[in-house]
Protein backbone atom coordinates (compact mmCIF):
# COMPACT_ATOMS: atom_id res chain seq x y z
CA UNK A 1 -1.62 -25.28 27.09
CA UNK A 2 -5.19 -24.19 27.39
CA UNK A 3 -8.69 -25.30 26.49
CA UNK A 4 -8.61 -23.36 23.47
CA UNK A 5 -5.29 -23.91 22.47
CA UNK A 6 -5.95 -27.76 22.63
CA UNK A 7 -9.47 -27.51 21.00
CA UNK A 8 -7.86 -25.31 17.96
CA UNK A 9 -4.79 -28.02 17.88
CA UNK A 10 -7.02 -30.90 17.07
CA UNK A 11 -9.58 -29.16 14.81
CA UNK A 12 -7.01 -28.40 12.58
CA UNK A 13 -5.88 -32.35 12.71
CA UNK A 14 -8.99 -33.38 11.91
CA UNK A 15 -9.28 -30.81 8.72
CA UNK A 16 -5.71 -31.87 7.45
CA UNK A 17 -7.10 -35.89 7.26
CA UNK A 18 -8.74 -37.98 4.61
CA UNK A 19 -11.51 -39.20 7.14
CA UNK A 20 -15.26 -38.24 5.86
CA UNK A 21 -16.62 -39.06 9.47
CA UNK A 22 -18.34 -36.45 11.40
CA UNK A 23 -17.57 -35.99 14.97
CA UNK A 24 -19.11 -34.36 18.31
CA UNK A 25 -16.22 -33.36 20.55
CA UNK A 26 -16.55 -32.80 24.19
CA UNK A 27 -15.20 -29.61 25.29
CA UNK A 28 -14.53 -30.84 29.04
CA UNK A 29 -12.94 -34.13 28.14
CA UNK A 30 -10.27 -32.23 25.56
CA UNK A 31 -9.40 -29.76 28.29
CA UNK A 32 -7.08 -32.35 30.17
CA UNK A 33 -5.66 -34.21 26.76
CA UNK A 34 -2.29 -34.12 25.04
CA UNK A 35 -2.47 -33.24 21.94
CA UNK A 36 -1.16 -36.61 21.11
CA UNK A 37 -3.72 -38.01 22.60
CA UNK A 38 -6.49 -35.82 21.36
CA UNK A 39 -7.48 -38.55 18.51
CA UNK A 40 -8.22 -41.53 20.88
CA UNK A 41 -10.94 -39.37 22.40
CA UNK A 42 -13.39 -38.84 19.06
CA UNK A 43 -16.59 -40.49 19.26
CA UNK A 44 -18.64 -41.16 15.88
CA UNK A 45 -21.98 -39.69 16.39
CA UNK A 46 -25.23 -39.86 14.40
CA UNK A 47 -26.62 -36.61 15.69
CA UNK A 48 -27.79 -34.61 12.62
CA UNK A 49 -25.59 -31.41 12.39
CA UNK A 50 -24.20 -29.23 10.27
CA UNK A 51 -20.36 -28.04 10.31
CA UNK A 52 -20.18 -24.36 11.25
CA UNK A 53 -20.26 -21.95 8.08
CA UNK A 54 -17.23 -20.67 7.56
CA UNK A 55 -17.32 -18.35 4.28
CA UNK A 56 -18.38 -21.42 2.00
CA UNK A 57 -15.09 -22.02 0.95
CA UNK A 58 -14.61 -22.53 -2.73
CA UNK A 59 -11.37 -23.88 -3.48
CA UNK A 60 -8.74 -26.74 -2.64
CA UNK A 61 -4.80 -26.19 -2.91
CA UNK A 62 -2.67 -29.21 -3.10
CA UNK A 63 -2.65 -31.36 -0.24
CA UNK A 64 0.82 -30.15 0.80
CA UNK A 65 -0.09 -26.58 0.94
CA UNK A 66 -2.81 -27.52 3.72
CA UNK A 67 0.28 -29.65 5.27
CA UNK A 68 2.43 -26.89 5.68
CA UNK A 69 -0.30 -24.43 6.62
CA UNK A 70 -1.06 -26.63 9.47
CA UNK A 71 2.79 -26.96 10.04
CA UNK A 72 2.65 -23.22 10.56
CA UNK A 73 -0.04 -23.21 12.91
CA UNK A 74 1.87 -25.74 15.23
CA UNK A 75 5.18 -23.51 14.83
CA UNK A 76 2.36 -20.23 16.13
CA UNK A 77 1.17 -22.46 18.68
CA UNK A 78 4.37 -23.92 20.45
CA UNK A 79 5.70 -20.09 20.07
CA UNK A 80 2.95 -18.78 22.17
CA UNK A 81 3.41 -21.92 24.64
CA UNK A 82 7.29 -20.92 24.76
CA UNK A 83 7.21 -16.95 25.28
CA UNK A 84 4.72 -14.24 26.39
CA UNK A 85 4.77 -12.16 23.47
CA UNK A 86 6.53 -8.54 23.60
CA UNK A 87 5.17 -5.32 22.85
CA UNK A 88 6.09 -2.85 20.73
CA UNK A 89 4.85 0.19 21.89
CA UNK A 90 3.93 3.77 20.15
CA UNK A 91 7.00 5.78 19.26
CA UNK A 92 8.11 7.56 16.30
CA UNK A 93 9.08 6.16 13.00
CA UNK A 94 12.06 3.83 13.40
CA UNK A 95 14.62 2.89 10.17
CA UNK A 96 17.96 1.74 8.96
CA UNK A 97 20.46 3.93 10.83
CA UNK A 98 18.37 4.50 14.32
CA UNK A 99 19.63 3.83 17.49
CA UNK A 100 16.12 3.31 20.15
CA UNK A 101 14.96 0.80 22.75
CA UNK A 102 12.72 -0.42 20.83
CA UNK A 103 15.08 -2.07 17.96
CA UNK A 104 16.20 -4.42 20.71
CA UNK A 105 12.29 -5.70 20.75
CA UNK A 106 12.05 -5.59 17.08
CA UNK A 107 14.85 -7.68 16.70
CA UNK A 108 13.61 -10.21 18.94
CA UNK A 109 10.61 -10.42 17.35
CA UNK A 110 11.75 -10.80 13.98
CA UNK A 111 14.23 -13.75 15.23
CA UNK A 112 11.48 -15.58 16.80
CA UNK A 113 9.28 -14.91 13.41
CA UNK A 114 11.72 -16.22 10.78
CA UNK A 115 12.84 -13.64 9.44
CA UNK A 116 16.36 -12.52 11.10
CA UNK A 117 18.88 -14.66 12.23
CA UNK A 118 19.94 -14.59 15.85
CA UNK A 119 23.23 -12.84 16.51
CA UNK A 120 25.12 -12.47 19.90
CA UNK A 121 26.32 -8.97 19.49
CA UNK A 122 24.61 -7.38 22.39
CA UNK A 123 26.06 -4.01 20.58
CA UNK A 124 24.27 -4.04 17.90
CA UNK A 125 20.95 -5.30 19.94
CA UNK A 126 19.57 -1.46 19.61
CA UNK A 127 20.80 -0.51 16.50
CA UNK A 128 18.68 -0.20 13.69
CA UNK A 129 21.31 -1.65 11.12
CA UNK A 130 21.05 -3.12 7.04
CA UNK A 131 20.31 -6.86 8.40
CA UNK A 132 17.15 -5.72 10.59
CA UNK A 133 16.34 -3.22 7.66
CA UNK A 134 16.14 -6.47 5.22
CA UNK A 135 14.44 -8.75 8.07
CA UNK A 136 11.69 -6.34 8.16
CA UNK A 137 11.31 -5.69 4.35
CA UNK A 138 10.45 -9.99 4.51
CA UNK A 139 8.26 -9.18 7.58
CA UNK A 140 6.42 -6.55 5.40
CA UNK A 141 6.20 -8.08 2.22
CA UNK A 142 4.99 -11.54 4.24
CA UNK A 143 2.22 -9.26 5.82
CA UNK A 144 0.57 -7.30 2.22
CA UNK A 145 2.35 -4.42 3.85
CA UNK A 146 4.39 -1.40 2.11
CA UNK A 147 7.46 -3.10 2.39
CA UNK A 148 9.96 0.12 2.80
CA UNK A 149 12.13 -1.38 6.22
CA UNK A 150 10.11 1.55 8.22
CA UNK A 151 8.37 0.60 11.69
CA UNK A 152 5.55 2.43 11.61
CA UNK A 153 1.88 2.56 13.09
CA UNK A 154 0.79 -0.04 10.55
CA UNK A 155 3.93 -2.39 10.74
CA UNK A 156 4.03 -2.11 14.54
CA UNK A 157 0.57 -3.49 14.70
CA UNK A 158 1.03 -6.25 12.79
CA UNK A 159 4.14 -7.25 15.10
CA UNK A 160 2.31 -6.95 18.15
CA UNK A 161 -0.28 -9.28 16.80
CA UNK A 162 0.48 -12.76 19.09
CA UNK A 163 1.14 -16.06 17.81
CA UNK A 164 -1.56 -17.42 19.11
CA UNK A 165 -3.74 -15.11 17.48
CA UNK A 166 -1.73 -15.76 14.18
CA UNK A 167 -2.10 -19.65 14.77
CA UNK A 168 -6.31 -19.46 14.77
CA UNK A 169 -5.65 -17.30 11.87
CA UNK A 170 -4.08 -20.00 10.28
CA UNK A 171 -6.85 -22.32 11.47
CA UNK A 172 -9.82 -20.42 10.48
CA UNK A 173 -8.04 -20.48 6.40
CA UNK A 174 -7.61 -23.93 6.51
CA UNK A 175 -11.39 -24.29 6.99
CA UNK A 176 -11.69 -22.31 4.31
CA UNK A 177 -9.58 -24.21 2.08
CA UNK A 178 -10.32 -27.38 3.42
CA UNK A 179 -12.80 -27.49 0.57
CA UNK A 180 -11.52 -25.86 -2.54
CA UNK A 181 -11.91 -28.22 -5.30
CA UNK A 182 -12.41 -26.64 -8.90
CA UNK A 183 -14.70 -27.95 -11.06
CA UNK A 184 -12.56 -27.16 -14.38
CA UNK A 185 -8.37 -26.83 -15.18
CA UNK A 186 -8.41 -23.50 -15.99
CA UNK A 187 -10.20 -20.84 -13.52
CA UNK A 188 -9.46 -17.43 -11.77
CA UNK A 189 -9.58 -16.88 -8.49
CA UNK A 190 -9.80 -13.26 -6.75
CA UNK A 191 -8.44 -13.41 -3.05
CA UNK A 192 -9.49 -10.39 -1.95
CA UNK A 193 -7.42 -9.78 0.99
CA UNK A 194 -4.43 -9.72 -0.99
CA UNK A 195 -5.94 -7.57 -3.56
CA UNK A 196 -4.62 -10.06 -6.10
CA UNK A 197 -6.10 -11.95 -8.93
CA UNK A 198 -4.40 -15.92 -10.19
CA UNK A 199 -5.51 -17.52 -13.61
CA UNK A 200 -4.60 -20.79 -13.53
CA UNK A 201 -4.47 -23.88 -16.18
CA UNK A 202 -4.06 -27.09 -15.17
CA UNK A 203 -3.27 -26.19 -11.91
CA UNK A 204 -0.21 -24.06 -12.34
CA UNK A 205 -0.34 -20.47 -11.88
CA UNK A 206 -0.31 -19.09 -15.80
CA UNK A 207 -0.75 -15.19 -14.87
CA UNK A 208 -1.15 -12.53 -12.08
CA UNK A 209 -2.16 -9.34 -11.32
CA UNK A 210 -3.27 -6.41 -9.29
CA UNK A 211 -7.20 -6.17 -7.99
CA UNK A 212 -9.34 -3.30 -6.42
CA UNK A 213 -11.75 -4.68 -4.58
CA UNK A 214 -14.91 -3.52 -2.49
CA UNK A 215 -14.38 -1.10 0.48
CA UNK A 216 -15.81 -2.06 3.32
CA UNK A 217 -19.06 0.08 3.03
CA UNK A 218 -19.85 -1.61 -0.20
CA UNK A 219 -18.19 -5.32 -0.50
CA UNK A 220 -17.08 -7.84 -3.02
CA UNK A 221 -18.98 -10.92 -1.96
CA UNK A 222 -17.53 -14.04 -1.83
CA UNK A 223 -18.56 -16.59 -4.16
CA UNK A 224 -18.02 -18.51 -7.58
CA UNK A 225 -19.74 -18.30 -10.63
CA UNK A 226 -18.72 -18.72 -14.45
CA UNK A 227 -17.08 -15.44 -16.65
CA UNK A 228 -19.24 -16.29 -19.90
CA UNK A 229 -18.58 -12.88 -21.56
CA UNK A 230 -15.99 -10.38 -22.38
CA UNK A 231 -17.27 -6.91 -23.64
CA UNK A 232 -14.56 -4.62 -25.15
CA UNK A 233 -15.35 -0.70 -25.19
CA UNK A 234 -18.18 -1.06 -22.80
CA UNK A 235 -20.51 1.79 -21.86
CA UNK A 236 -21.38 1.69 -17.98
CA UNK A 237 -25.03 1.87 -17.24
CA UNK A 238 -24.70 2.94 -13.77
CA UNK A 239 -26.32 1.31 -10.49
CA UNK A 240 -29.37 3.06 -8.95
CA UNK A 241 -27.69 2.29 -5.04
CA UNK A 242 -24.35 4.16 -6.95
CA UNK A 243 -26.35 6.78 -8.62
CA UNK A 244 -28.40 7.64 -5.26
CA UNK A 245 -24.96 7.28 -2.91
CA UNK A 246 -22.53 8.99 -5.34
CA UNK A 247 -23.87 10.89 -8.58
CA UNK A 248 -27.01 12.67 -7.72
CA UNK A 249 -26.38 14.38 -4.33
CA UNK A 250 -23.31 15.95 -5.95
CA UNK A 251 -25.55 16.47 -9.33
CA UNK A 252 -28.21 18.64 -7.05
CA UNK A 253 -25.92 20.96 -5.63
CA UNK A 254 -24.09 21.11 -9.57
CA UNK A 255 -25.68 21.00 -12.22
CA UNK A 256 -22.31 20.25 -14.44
CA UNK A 257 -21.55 17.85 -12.74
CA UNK A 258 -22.76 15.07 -15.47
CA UNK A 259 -20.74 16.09 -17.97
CA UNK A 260 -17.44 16.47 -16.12
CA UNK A 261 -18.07 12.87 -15.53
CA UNK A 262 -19.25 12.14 -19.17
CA UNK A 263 -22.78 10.83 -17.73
CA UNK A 264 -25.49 11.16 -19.70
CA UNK A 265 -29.32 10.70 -18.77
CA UNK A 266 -31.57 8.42 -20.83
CA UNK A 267 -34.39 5.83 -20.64
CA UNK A 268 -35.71 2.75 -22.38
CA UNK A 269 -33.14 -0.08 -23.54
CA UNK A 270 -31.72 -1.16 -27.39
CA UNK A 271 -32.77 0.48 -30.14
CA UNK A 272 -35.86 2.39 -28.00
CA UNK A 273 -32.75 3.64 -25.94
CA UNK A 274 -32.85 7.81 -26.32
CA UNK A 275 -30.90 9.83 -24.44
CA UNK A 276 -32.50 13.36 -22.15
CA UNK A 277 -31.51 17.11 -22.81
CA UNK A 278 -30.49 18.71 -19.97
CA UNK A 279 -33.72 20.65 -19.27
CA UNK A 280 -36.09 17.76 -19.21
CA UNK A 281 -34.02 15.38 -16.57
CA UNK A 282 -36.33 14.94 -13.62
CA UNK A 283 -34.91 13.50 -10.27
CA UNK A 284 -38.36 12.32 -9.36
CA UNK A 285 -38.04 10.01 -12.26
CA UNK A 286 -34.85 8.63 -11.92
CA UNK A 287 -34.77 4.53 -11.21
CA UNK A 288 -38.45 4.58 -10.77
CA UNK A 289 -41.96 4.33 -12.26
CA UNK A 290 -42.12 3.30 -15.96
CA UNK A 291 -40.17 5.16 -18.66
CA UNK A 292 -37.86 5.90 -16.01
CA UNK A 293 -34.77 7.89 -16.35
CA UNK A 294 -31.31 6.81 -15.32
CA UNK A 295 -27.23 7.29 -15.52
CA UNK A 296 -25.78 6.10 -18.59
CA UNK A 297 -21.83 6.36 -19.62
CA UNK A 298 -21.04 6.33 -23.21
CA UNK A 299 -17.87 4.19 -24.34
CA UNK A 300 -14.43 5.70 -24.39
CA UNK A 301 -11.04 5.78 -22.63
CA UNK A 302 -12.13 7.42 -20.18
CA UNK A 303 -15.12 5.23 -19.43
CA UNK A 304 -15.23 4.11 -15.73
CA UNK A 305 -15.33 0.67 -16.70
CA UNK A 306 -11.69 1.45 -18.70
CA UNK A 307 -11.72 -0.55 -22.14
CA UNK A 308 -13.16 -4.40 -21.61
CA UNK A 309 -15.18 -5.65 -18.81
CA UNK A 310 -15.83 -9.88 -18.14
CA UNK A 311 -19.58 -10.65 -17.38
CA UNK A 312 -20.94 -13.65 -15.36
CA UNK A 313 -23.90 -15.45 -14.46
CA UNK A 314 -23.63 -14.81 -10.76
CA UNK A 315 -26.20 -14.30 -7.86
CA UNK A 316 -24.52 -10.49 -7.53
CA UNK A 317 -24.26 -7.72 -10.15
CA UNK A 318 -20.30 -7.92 -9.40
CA UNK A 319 -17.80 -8.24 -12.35
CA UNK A 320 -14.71 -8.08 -13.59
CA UNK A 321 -13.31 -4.91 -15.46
CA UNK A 322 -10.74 -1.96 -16.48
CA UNK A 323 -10.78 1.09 -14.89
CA UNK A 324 -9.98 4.68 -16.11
CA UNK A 325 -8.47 5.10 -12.33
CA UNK A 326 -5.28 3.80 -12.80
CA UNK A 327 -3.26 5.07 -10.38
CA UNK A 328 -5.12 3.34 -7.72
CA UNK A 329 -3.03 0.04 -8.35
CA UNK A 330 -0.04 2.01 -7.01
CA UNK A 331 -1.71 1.43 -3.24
CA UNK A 332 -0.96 -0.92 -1.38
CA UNK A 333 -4.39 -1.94 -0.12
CA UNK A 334 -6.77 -0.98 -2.81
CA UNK A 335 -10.25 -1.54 -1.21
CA UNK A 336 -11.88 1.41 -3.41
CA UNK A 337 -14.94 -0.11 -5.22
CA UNK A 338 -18.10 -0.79 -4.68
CA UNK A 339 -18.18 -4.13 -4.94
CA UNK A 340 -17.27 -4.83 -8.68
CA UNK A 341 -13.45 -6.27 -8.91
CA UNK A 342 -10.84 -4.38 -10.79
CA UNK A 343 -8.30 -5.36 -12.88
CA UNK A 344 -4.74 -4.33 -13.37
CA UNK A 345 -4.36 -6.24 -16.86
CA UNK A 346 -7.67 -6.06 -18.59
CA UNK A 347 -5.58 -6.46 -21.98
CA UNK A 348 -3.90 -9.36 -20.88
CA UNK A 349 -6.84 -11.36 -19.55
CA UNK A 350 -9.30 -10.80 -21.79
CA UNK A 351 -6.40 -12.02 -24.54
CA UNK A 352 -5.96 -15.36 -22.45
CA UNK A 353 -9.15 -16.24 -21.64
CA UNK A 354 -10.63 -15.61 -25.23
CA UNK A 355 -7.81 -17.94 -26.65
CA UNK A 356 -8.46 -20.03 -23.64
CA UNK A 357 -12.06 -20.34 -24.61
CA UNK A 358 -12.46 -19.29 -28.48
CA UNK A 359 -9.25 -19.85 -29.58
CA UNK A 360 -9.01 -16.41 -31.05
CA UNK A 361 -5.75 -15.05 -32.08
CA UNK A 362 -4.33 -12.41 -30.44
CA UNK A 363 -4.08 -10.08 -33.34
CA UNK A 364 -8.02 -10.56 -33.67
CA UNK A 365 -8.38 -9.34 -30.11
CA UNK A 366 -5.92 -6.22 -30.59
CA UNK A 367 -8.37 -5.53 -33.63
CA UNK A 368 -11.46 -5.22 -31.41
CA UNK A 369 -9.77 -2.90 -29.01
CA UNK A 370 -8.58 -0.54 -31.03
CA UNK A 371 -12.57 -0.33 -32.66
CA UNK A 372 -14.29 2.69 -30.88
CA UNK A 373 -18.00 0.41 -31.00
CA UNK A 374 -18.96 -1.75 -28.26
CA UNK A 375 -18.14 -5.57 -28.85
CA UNK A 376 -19.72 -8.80 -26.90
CA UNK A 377 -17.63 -11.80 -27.01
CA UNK A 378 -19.83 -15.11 -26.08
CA UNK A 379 -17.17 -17.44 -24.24
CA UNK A 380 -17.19 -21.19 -25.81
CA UNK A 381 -16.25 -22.50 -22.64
CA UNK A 382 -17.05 -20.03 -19.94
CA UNK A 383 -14.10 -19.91 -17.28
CA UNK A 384 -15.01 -20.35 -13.54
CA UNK A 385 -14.53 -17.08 -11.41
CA UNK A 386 -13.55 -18.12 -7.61
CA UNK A 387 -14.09 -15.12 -5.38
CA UNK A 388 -12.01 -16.52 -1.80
CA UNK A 389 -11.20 -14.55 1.37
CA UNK A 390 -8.01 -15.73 2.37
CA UNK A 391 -5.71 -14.09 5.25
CA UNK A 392 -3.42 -16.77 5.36
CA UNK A 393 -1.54 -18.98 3.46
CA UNK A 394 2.09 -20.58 2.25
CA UNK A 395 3.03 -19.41 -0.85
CA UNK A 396 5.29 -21.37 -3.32
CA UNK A 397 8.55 -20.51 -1.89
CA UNK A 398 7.33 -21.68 1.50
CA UNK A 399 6.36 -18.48 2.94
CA UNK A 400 3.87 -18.42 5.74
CA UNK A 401 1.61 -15.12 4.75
CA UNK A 402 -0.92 -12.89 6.64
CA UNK A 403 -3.27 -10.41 5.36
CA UNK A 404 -5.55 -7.75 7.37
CA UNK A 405 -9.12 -9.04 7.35
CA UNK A 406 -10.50 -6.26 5.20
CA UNK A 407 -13.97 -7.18 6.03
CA UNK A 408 -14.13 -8.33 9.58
CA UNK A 409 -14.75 -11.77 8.95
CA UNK A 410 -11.93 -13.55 10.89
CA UNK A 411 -13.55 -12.32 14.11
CA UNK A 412 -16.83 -13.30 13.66
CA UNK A 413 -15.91 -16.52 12.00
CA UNK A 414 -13.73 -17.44 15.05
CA UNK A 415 -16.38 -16.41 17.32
CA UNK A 416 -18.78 -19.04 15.78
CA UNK A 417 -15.88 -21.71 16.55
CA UNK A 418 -15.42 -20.50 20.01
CA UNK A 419 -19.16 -20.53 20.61
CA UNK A 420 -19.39 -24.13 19.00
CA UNK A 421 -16.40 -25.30 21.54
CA UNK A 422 -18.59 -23.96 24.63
CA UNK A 423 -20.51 -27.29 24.01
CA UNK A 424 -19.87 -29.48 21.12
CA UNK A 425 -18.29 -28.91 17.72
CA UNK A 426 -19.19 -30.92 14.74
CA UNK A 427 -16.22 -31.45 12.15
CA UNK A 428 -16.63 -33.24 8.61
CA UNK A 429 -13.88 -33.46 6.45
CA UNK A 430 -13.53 -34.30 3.09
């Protein structure tokens, strides 16, 4: 096993412990341990340092979720110690009836991944048949991937991906969990990777849904803040950096362009709010100087923001909300945004969290919704938003699950643990 291999191995022990010690760990003298013996060479040090950043993670599954994440990672690792890793290489679509070389190296893979059982019918070895089809469906489904048994461009990447690779994967999430300890018993959290959205109450997973999240021009940050307020039939006062990007280029070349989007132009704010005909909108005014002009949606079904939207008290200008786009949710990887999180359930949440919070009925709730006015809803007891970026994890039926990194963090967050094992690395756990 290499340098690496043994530096990743004990990192991951130390995040998995109880100790609140921090460490400096000699590169050189963990190049020639056993990984048994990797613990017998720490050495407490009062150097002042500060653990490598990695995402600020927000939240903290069970204890046993860590354990068999890092169970995972040792599985990854003593795969990649066992085997070189085979290839799959470029070919054309393979599926349930197809006989190819490649199905052979498919098969392999997906015995040494969990999810086929080894047979010893060398006749079959090439033949795309119903067990492979299903074994790939659990690949697929394990992976955020269209899960139609098809070996494709996308699939075929994610199977040529190496264990190793998949074990600091697993490493670089369970820094990011390491951590994860919410402040109240009821909270959402947004994992943007999986495009997925949990409210949970006392720890148990209460409800689930569908996000679209940030593409990666414009993304969802990561962070956690409170929801504090639900507005139902919003009107969508729209972002200068969306106007500028989006709207107005499109708005120069055609000049009916506003109202096949139901935009209308206005300035000042409340009751000094008036809205601009046609022939006295001036680009040179709009988002800047006083008495400036800007992009204003009225309220409606067709209102971008769809028919609630859940405000916080964050650092960004990111929310929750409905969208009038609803077809999007149909994609499997629904990065579309541009930035703001959306919702497949608006309904739903927004009748949880205000009985969560205000104890409102649910009939109340179906009253304001069906009202074409706009309605603020001050939450009681704000709920706590947890925005993570996860690409790994066990879910609860003991799954191990990957996720692209949407954003490009992985690599640049496992560079900065790379770079920190060059010389020393400083660990604290919690």
């Amino acid at each position: 096993m290499d340098k690496c291999r043994l530096l990743f191995r004990f990192m991951a022990l130390s995040i998995v412990s109880a100790s609140t010690i921090t460490y400096a760990i000699e590169a050189e003298t963990l190049a020639f341990a056993p990984p048994s013996q990797l613990i017998h060479h720490l050495q407490p040090t009062k150097i002042e340092a500060t653990p490598i950043d990695l995402s600020e993670p927000l939240a903290h599954p069970p204890q046993n979720q860590l354990d068999k994440l890092h169970t995972e990672m040792m599985k990854m690792e003593a795969l990649a110690v066992k085997m070189e890793w085979p290839r799959l290489n470029r070919t054309r679509l393979l599926s349930f009836g197809d006989y190819h070389p490649q199905v052979s190296v498919l098969r392999e893979m997906l015995i040494h991944l969990g999810d086929l059982k080894e047979t010893q019918d060398e006749m079959q070895s090439q033949l795309f048949d119903l067990e492979l089809h299903h074994a790939l469906i659990r690949f697929q489904k394990r992976h955020g991937a269209k899960a139609d048994g098809i070996l494709g461009p996308a699939t075929r990447r994610q199977l040529n991906i190496s264990p190793q690779t998949r074990a600091e994967q697993i490493l670089l999430n369970i820094y990011r969990m390491n951590s994860f300890q919410p402040e109240k018993d009821q909270y959402i959290q947004v994992n943007v990777p999986d495009y997925k959205l949990h409210l949970f109450d006392q720890g148990v997973v209460t409800m689930s849904m569908k996000t679209i999240v940030g593409k990666r021009k414009r993304k969802t940050p990561i962070f956690s803040t409170d929801i504090n307020r639900v507005v139902v039939n919003p009107s969508w006062y729209v972002p200068k950096s969306i106007a500028y990007k989006d709207i107005l280029p499109i708005y120069e070349k055609d000049p009916s362009y506003l109202d096949k989007k139901n935009l209308k132009v206005i300035t000042g704010w409340g009751a000094q709010r008036k809205l601009i005909p046609d022939e006295e909108v001036d680009l040179e005014r709009m988002y800047k100087g006083e008495s400036y002009q800007r992009l204003w949606e009225p309220p409606g079904e067709e209102n971008t923001l769809g028919k609630v939207k859940f405000l916080t008290n964050g650092p960004y200008s990111v929310y929750l909300h409905d969208t009038s786009a609803r077809r999007l949710f149909d994609e499997d990887k629904r990065a579309f945004s541009s930035g703001c999180i959306r919702v497949e359930q608006p309904k739903k949440l927004a009748d949880a969290l205000l009985k969560m919070s205000n104890q409102l009925p649910v009939t109340q709730v179906d009253a304001l919704f069906s009202q074409t006015e706009t309605t603020q809803i001050k939450l009681n007891n704000p709920i706590k938003l947890y925005v993570t970026y996860w690409t790994s994890w066990v879910d609860p039926e003991g799954n191990l699950n990957f996720r692209d990194d949407l954003y490009r963090r992985d690599r640049y967050e496992l560079s900065q643990l790379k770079k920190g094992s060059a010389q020393e690395i400083f660990i604290t756990s919690n």
